[in-house]
N, C-alpha and C. Protein backbone atom coordinates (compact mmCIF):
# COMPACT_ATOMS: atom_id res chain seq x y z
N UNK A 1 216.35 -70.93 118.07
CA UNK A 1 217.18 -72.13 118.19
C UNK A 1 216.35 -73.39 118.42
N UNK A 2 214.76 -73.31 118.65
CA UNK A 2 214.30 -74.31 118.59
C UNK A 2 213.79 -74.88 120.15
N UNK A 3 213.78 -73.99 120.95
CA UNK A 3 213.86 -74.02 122.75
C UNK A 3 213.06 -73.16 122.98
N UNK A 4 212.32 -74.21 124.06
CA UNK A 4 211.12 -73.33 125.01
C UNK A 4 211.22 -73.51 126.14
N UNK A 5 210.75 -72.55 126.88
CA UNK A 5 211.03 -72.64 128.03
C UNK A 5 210.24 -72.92 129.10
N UNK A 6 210.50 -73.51 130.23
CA UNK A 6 209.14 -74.34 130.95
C UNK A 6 209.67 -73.07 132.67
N UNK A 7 209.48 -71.93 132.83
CA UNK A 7 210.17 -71.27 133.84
C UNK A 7 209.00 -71.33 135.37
N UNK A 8 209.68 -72.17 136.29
CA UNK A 8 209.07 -71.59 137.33
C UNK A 8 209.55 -71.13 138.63
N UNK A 9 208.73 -70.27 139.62
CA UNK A 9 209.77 -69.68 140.37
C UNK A 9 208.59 -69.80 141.93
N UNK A 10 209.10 -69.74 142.96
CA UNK A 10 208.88 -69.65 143.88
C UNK A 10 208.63 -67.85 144.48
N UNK A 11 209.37 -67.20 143.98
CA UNK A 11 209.34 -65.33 144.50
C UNK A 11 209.99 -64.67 143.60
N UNK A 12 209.06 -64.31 143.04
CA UNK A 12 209.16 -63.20 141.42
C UNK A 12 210.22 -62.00 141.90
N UNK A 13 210.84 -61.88 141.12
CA UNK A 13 211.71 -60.65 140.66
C UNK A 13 210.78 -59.28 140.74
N UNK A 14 210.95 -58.51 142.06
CA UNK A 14 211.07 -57.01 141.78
C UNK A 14 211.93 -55.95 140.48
N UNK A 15 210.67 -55.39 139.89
CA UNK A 15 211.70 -54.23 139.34
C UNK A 15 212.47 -53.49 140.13
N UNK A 16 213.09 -52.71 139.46
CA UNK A 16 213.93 -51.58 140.16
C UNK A 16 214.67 -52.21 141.10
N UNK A 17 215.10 -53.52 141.41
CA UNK A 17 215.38 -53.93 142.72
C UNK A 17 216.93 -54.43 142.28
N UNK A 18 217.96 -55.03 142.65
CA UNK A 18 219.16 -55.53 142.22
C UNK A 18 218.89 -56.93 142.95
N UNK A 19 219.56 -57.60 142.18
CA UNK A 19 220.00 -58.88 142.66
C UNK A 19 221.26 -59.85 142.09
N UNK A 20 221.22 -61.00 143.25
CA UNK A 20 222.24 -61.44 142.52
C UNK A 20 222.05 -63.18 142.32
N UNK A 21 222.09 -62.87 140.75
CA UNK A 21 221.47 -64.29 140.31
C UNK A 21 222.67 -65.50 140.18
N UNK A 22 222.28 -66.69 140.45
CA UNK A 22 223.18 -67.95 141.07
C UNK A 22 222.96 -68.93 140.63
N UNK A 23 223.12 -69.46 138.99
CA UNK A 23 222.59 -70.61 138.50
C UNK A 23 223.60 -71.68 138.19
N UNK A 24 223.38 -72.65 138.49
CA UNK A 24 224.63 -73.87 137.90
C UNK A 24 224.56 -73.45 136.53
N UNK A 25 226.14 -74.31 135.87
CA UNK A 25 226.25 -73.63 134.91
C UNK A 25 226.49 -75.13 134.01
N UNK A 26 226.30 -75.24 133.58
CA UNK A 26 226.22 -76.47 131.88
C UNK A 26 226.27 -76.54 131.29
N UNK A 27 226.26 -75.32 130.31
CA UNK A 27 226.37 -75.19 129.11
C UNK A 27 226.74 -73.57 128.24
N UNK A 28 226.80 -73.56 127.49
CA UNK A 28 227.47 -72.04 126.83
C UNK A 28 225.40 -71.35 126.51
N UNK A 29 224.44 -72.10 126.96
CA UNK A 29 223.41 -71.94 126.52
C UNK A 29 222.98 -70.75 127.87
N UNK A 30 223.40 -71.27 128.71
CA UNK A 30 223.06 -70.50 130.03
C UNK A 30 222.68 -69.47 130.43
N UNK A 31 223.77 -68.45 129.99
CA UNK A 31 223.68 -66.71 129.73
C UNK A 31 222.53 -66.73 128.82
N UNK A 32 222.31 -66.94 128.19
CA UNK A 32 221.10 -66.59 127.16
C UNK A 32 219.57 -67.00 127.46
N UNK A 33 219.59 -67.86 128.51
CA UNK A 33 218.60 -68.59 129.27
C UNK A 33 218.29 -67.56 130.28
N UNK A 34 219.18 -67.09 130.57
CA UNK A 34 219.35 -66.18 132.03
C UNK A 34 218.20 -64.77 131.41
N UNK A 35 219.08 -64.30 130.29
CA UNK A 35 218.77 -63.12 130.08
C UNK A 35 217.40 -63.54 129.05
N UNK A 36 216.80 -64.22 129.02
CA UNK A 36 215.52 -64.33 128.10
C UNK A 36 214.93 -64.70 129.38
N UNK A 37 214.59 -64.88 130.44
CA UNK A 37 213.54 -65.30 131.60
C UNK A 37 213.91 -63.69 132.81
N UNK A 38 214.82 -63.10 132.10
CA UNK A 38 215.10 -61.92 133.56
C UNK A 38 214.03 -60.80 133.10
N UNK A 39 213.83 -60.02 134.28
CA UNK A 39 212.54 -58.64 134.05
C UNK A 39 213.43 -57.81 134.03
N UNK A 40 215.09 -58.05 134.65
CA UNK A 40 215.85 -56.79 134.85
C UNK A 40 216.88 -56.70 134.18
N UNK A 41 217.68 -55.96 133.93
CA UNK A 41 219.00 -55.78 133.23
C UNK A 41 220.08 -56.28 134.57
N UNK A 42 220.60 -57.49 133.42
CA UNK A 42 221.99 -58.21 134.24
C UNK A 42 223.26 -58.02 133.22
N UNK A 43 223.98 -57.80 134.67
CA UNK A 43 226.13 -57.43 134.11
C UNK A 43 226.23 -59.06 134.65
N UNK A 44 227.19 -59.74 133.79
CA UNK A 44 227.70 -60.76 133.86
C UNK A 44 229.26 -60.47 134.54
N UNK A 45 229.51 -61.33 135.15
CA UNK A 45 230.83 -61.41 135.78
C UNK A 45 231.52 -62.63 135.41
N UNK A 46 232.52 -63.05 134.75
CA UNK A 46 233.42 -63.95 134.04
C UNK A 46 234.95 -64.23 133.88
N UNK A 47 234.86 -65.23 133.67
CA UNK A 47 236.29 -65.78 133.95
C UNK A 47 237.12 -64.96 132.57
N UNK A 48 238.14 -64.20 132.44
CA UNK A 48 238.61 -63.77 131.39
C UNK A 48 238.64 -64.72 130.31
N UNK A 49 239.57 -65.59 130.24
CA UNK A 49 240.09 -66.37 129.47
C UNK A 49 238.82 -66.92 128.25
N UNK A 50 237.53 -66.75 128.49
CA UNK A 50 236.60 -66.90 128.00
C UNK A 50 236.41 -66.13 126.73
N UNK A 51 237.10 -64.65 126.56
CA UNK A 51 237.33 -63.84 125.94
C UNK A 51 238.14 -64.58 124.76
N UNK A 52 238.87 -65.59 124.55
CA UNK A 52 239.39 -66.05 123.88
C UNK A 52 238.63 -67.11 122.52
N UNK A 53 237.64 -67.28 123.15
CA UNK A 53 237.04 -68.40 121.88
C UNK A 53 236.65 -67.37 121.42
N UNK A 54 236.44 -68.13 119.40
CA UNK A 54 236.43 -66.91 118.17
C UNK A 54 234.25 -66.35 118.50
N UNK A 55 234.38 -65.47 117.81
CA UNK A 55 233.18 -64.92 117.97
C UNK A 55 232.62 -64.69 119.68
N UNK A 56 232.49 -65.74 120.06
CA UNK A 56 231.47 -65.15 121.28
C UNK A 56 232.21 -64.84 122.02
N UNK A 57 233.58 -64.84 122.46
CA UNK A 57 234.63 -63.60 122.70
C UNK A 57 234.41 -61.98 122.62
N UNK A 58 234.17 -62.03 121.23
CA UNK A 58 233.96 -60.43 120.87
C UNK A 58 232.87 -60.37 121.75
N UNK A 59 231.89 -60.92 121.85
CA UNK A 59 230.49 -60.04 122.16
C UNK A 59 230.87 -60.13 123.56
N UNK A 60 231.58 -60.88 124.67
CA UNK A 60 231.91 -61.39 125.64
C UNK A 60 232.59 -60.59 126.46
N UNK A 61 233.14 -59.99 125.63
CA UNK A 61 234.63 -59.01 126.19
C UNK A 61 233.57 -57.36 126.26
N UNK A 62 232.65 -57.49 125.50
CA UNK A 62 231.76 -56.45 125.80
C UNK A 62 230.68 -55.96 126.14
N UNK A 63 230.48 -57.23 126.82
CA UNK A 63 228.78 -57.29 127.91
C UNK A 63 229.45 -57.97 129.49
N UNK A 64 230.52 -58.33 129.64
CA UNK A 64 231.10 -58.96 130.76
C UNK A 64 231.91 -58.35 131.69
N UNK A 65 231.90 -57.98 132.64
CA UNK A 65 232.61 -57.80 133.57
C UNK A 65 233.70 -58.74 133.64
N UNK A 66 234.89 -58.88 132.99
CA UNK A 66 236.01 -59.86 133.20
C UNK A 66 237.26 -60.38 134.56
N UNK A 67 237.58 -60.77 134.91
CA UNK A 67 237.82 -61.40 136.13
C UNK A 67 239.11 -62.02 135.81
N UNK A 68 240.11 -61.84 136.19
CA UNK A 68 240.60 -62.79 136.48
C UNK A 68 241.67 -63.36 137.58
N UNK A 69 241.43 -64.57 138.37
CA UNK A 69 240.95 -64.79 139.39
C UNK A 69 242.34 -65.28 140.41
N UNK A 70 243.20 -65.27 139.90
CA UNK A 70 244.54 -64.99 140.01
C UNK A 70 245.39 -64.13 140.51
N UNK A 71 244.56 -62.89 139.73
CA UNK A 71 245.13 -61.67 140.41
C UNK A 71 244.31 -60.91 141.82
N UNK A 72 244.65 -60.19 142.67
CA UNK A 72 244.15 -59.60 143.57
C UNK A 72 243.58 -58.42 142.78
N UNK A 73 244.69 -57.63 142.32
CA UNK A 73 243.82 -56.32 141.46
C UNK A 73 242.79 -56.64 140.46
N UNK A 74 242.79 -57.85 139.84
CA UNK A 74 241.50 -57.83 138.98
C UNK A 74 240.59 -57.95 140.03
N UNK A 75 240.15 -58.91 141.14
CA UNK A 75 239.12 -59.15 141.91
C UNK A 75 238.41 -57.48 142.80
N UNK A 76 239.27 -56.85 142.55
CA UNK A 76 239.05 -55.79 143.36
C UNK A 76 238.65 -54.74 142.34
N UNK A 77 238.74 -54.68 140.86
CA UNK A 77 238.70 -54.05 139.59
C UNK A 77 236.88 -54.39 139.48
N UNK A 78 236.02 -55.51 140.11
CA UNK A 78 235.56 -56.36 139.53
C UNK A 78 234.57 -55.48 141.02
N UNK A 79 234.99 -55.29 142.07
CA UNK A 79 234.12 -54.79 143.09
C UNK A 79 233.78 -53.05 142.67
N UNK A 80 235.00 -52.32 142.28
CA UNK A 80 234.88 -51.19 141.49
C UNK A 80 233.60 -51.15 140.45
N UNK A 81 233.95 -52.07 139.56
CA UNK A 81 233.00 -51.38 138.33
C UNK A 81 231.35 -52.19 138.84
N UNK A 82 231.46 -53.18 139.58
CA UNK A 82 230.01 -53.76 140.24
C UNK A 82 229.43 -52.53 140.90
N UNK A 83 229.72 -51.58 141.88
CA UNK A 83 229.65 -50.64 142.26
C UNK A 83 228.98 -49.69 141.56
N UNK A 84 229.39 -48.96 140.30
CA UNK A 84 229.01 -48.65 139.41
C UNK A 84 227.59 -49.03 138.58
N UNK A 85 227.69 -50.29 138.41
CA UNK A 85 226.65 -51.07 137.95
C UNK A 85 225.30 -51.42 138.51
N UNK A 86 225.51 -51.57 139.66
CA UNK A 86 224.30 -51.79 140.51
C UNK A 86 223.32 -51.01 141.12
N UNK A 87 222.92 -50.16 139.75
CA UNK A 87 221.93 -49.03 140.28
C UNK A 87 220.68 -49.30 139.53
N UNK A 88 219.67 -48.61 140.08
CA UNK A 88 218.37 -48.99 138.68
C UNK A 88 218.09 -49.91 138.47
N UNK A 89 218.08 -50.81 139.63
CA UNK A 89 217.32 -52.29 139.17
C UNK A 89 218.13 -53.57 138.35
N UNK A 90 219.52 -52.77 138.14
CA UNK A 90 220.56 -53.41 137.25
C UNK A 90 221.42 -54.53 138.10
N UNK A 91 220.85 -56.46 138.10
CA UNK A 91 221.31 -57.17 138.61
C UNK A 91 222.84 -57.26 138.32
N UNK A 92 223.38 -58.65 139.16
CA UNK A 92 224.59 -59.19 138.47
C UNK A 92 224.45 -60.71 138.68
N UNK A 93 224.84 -61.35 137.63
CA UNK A 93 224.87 -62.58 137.27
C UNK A 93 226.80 -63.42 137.44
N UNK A 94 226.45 -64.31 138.41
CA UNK A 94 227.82 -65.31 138.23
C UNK A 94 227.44 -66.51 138.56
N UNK A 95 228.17 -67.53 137.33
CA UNK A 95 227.78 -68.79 137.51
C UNK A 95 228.52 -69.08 138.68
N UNK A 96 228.35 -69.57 140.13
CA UNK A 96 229.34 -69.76 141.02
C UNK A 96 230.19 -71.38 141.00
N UNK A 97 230.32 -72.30 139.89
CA UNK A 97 230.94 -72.69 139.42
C UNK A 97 232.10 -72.40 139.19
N UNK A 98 232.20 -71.65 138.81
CA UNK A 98 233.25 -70.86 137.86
C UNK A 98 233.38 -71.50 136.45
N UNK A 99 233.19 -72.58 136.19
CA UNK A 99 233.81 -73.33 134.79
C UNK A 99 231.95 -74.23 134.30
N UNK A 100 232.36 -75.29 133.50
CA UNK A 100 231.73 -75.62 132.70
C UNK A 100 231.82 -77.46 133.32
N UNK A 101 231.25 -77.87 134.34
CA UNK A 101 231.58 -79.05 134.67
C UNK A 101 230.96 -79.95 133.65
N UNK A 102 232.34 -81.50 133.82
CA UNK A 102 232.43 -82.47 132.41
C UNK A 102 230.52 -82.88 132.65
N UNK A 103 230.23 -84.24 131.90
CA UNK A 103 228.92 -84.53 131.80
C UNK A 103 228.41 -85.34 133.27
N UNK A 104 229.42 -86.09 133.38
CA UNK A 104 229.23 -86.54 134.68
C UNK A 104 228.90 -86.11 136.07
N UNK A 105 229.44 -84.64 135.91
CA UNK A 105 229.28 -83.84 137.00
C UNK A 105 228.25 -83.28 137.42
N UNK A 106 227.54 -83.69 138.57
CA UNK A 106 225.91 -82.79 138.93
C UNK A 106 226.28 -81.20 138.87
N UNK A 107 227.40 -81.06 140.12
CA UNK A 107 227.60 -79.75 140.46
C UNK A 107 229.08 -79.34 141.10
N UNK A 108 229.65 -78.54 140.44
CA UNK A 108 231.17 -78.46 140.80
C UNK A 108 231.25 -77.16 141.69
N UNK A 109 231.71 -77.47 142.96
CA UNK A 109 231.86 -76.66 144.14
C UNK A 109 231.96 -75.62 143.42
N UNK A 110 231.49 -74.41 144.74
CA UNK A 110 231.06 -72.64 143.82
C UNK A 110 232.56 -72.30 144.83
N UNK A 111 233.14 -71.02 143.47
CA UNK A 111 233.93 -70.44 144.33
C UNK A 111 233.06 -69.01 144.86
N UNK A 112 233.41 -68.35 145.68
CA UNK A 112 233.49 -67.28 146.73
C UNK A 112 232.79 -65.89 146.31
N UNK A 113 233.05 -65.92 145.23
CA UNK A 113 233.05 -64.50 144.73
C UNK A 113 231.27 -63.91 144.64
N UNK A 114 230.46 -64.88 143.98
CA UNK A 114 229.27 -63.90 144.16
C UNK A 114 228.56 -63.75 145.39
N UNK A 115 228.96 -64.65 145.94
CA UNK A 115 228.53 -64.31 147.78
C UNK A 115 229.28 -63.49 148.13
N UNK A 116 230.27 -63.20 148.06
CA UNK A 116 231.26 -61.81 148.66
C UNK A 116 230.69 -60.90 148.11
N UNK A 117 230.20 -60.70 146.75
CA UNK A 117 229.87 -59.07 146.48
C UNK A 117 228.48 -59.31 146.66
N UNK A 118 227.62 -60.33 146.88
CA UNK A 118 226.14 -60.06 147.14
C UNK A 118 226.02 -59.55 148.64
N UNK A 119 226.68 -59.81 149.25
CA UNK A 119 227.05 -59.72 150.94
C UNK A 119 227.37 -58.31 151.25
N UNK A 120 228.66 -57.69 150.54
CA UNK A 120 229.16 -56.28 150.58
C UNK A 120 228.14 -55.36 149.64
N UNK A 121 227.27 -55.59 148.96
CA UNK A 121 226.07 -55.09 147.97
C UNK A 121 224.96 -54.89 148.55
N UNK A 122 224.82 -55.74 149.72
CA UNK A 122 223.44 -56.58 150.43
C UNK A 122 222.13 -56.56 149.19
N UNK A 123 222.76 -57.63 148.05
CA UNK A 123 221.50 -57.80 147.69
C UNK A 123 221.11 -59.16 147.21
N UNK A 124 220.29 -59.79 147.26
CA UNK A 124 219.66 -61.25 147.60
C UNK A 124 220.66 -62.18 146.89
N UNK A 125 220.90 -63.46 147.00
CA UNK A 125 221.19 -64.64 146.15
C UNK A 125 219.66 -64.95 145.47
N UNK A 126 219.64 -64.88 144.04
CA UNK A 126 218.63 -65.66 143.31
C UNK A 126 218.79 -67.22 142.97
N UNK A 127 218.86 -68.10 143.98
CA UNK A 127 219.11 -69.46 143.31
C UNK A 127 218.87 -69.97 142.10
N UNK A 128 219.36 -70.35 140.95
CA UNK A 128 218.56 -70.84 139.62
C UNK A 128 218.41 -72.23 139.40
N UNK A 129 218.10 -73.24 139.37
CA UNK A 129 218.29 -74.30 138.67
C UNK A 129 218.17 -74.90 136.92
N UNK A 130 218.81 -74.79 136.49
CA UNK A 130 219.31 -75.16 135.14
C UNK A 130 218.75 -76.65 134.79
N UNK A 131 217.86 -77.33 134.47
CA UNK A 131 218.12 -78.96 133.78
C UNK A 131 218.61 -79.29 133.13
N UNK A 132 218.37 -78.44 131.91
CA UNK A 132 218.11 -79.34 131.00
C UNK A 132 219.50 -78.87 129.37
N UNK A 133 220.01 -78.05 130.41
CA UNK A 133 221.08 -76.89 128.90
C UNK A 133 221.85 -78.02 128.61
N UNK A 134 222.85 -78.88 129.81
CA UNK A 134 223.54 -80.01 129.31
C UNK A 134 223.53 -80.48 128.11
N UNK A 135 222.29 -81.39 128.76
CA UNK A 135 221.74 -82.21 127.46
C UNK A 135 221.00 -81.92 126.65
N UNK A 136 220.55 -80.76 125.92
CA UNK A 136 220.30 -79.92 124.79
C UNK A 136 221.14 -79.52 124.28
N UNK A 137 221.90 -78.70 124.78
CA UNK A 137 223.43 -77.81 124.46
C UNK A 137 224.66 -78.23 125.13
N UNK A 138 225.22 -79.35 125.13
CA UNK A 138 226.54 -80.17 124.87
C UNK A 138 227.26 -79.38 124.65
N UNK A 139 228.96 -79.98 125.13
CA UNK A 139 230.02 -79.05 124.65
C UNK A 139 230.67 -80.00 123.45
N UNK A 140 229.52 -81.70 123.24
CA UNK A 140 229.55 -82.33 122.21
C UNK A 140 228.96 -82.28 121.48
N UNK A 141 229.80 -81.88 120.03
CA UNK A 141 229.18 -81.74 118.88
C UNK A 141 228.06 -82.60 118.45
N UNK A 142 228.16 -83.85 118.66
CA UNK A 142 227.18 -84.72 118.31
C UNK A 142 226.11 -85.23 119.27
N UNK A 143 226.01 -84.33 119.84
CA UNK A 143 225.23 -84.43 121.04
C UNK A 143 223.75 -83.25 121.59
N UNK A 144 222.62 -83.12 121.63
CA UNK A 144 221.75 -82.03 121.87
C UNK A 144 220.59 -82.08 120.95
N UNK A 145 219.70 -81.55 120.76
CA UNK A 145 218.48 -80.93 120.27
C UNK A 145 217.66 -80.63 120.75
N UNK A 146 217.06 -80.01 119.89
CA UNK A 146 215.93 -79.03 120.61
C UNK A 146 214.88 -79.83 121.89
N UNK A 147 214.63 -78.58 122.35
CA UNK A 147 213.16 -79.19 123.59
C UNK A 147 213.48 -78.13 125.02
N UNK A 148 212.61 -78.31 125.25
CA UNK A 148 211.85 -77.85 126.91
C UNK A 148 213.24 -77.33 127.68
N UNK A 149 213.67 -76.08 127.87
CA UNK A 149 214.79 -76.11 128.84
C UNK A 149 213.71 -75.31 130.37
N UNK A 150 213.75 -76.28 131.21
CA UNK A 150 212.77 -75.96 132.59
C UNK A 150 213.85 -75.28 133.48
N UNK A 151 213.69 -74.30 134.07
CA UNK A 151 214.11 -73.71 135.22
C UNK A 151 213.13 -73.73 136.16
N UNK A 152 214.25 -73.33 137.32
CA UNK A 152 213.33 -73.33 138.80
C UNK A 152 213.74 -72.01 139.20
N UNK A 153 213.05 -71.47 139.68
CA UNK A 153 213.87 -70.09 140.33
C UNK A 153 212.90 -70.39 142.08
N UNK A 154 214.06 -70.44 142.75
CA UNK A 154 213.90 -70.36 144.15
C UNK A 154 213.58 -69.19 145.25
N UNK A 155 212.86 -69.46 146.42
CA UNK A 155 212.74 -68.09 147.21
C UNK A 155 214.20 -67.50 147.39
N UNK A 156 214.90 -66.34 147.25
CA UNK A 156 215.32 -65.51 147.51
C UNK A 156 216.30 -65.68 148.96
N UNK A 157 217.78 -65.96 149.13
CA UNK A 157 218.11 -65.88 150.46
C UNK A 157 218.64 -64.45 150.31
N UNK A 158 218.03 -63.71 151.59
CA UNK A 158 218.68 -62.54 151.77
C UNK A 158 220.15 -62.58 152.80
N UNK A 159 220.90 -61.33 152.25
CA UNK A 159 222.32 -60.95 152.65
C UNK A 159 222.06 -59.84 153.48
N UNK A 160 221.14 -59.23 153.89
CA UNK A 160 221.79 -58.22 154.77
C UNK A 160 221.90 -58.27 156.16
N UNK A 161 222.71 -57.61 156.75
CA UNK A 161 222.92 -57.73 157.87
C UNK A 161 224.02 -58.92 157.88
N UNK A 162 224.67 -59.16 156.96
CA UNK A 162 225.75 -60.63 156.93
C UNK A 162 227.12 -59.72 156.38
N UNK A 163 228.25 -60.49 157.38
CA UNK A 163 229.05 -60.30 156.79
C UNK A 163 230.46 -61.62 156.36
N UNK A 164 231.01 -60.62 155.35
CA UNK A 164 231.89 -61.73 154.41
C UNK A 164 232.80 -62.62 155.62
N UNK A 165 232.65 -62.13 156.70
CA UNK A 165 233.74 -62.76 157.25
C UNK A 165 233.23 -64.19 157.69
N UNK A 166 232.06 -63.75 158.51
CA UNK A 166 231.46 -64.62 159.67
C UNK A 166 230.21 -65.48 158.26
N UNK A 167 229.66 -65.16 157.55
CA UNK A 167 228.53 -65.47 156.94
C UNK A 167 228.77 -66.22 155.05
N UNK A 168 230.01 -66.11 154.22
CA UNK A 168 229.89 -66.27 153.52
C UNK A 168 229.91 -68.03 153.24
N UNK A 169 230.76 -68.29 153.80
CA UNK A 169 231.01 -69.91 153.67
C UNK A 169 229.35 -70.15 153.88
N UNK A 170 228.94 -70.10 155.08
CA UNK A 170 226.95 -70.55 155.24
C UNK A 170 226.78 -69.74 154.21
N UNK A 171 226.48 -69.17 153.50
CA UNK A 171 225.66 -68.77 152.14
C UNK A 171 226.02 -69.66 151.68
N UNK A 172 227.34 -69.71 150.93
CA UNK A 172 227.74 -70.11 149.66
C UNK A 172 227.19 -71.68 149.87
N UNK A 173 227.30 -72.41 150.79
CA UNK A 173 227.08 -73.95 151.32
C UNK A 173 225.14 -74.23 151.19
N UNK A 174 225.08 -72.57 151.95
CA UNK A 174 223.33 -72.59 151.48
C UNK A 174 222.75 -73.12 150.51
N UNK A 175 223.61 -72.08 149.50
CA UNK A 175 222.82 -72.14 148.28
C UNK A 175 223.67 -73.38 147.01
N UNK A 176 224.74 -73.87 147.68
CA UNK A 176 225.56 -75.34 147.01
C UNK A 176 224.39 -76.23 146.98
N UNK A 177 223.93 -76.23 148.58
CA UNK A 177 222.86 -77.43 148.70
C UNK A 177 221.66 -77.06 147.98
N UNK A 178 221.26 -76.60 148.49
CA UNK A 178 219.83 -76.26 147.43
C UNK A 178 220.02 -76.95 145.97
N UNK A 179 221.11 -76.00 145.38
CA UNK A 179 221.01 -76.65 143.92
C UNK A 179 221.30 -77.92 143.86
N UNK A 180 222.38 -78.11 144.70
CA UNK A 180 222.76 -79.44 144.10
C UNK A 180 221.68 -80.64 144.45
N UNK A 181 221.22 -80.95 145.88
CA UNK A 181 220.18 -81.79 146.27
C UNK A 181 218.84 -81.72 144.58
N UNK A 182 218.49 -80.65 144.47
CA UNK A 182 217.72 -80.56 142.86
C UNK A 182 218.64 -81.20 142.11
N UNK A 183 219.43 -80.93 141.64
CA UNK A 183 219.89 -81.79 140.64
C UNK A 183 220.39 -83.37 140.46
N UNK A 184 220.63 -83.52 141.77
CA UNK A 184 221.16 -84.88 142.17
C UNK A 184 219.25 -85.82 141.74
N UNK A 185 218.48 -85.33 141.71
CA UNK A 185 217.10 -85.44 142.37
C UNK A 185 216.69 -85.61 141.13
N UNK A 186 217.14 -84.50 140.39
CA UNK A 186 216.42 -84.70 139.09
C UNK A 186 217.35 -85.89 137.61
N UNK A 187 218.48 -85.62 137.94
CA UNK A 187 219.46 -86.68 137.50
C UNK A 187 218.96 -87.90 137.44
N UNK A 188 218.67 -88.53 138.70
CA UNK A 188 218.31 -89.92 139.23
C UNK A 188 217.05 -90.08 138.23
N UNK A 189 215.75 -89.35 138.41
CA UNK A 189 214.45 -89.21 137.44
C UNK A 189 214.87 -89.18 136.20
N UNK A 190 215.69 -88.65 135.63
CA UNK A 190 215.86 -88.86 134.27
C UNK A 190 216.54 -90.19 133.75
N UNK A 191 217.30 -90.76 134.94
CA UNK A 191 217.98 -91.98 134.02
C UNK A 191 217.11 -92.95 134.33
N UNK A 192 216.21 -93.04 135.67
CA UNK A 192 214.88 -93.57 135.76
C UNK A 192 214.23 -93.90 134.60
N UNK A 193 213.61 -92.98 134.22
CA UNK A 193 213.13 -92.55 132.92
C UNK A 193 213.62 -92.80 131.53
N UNK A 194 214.87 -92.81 131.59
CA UNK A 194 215.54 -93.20 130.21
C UNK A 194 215.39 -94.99 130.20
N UNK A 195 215.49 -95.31 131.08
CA UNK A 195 215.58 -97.20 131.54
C UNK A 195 214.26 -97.50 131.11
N UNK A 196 213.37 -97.11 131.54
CA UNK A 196 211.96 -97.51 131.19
C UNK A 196 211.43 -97.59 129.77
N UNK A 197 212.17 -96.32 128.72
CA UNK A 197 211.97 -96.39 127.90
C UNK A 197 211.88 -97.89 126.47
């Protein structure tokens, strides 16, 4: 597609190990970013309704753990087959977004869910930071091209010994800030940067 990748990380990925990876989300480019920089095999966890756009639906409905977030029995369908999944080094991936925030948006509050099953899993939050998918990969047609998509991958907050009751809100707020302070950070530098031009 014309994209390279600039990846750096603070505390490398164990094999054999599970985790649970936590990247803002920007673009439909994301998942594919994820899984071209991972050492391990990741199950995606997703909003159903996603299942609906033509083509990447099909492939969607059959690499995804589907969700939907409405119901109590799906959320609990979703702790079942994670269960299953999380053996052998085999991560799980959720944008904690949930959606696709407009252009304006640094970072749209995370809902609940991958801190609840990283917590009941006890296995790490992988913070990600995303730059650059936005503005490469637009949900505007006339908008993107190729270049540099840079990630950050952050030290590792561990979950064990935490529970969902007393501990998830401080995760989830943990790891809100982290990303978002980066992005707010890097935002500012780029329109910096665009002015000068």
């Amino acid at each position: 597609m014309g994209f390279r990748i600039d990846f750096s990380e603070e505390e490398s990925i164990e094999p054999n190990k599970s985790y649970m990876f936590c990247p803002n989300h920007a673009s439909l480019l994301d998942p594919f970013l994820l899984i071209a920089i991972s050492k391990n095999p990741i199950v995606f966890v997703g909003k159903k309704e996603l299942a609906k756009i033509p083509v990447f639906g099909f492939l969607y409905k059959r690499t995804v753990i589907m969700v939907d977030r409405s119901s109590l029995e799906s959320r609990k369908r979703v702790f079942e087959m994670a269960k299953k999944r999380l053996q052998n080094g085999v991560s799980m991936a959720i944008f904690p977004e949930g959606l696709v925030p407009t252009e304006d948006v640094v970072l749209s509050p995370f809902k609940k869910g991958a801190f609840s099953l990283a917590i009941e899993f006890e296995i790490p939050i992988v913070p990600q930071v995303y730059y650059d998918c936005k503005r490469f990969f637009s949900w505007d047609v006339f908008k993107g091209r190729p270049g540099v998509l840079r990630v950050q991958q952050y030290n590792f907050i561990e979950t064990k010994g935490m529970s969902v009751a007393q501990d998830l809100d401080i995760l989830k707020d943990k790891t809100f800030n982290l990303l978002y302070n980066d992005l707010e950070k890097d935002s500012k530098y780029m329109k910096d940067t665009t002015r000068t031009k």
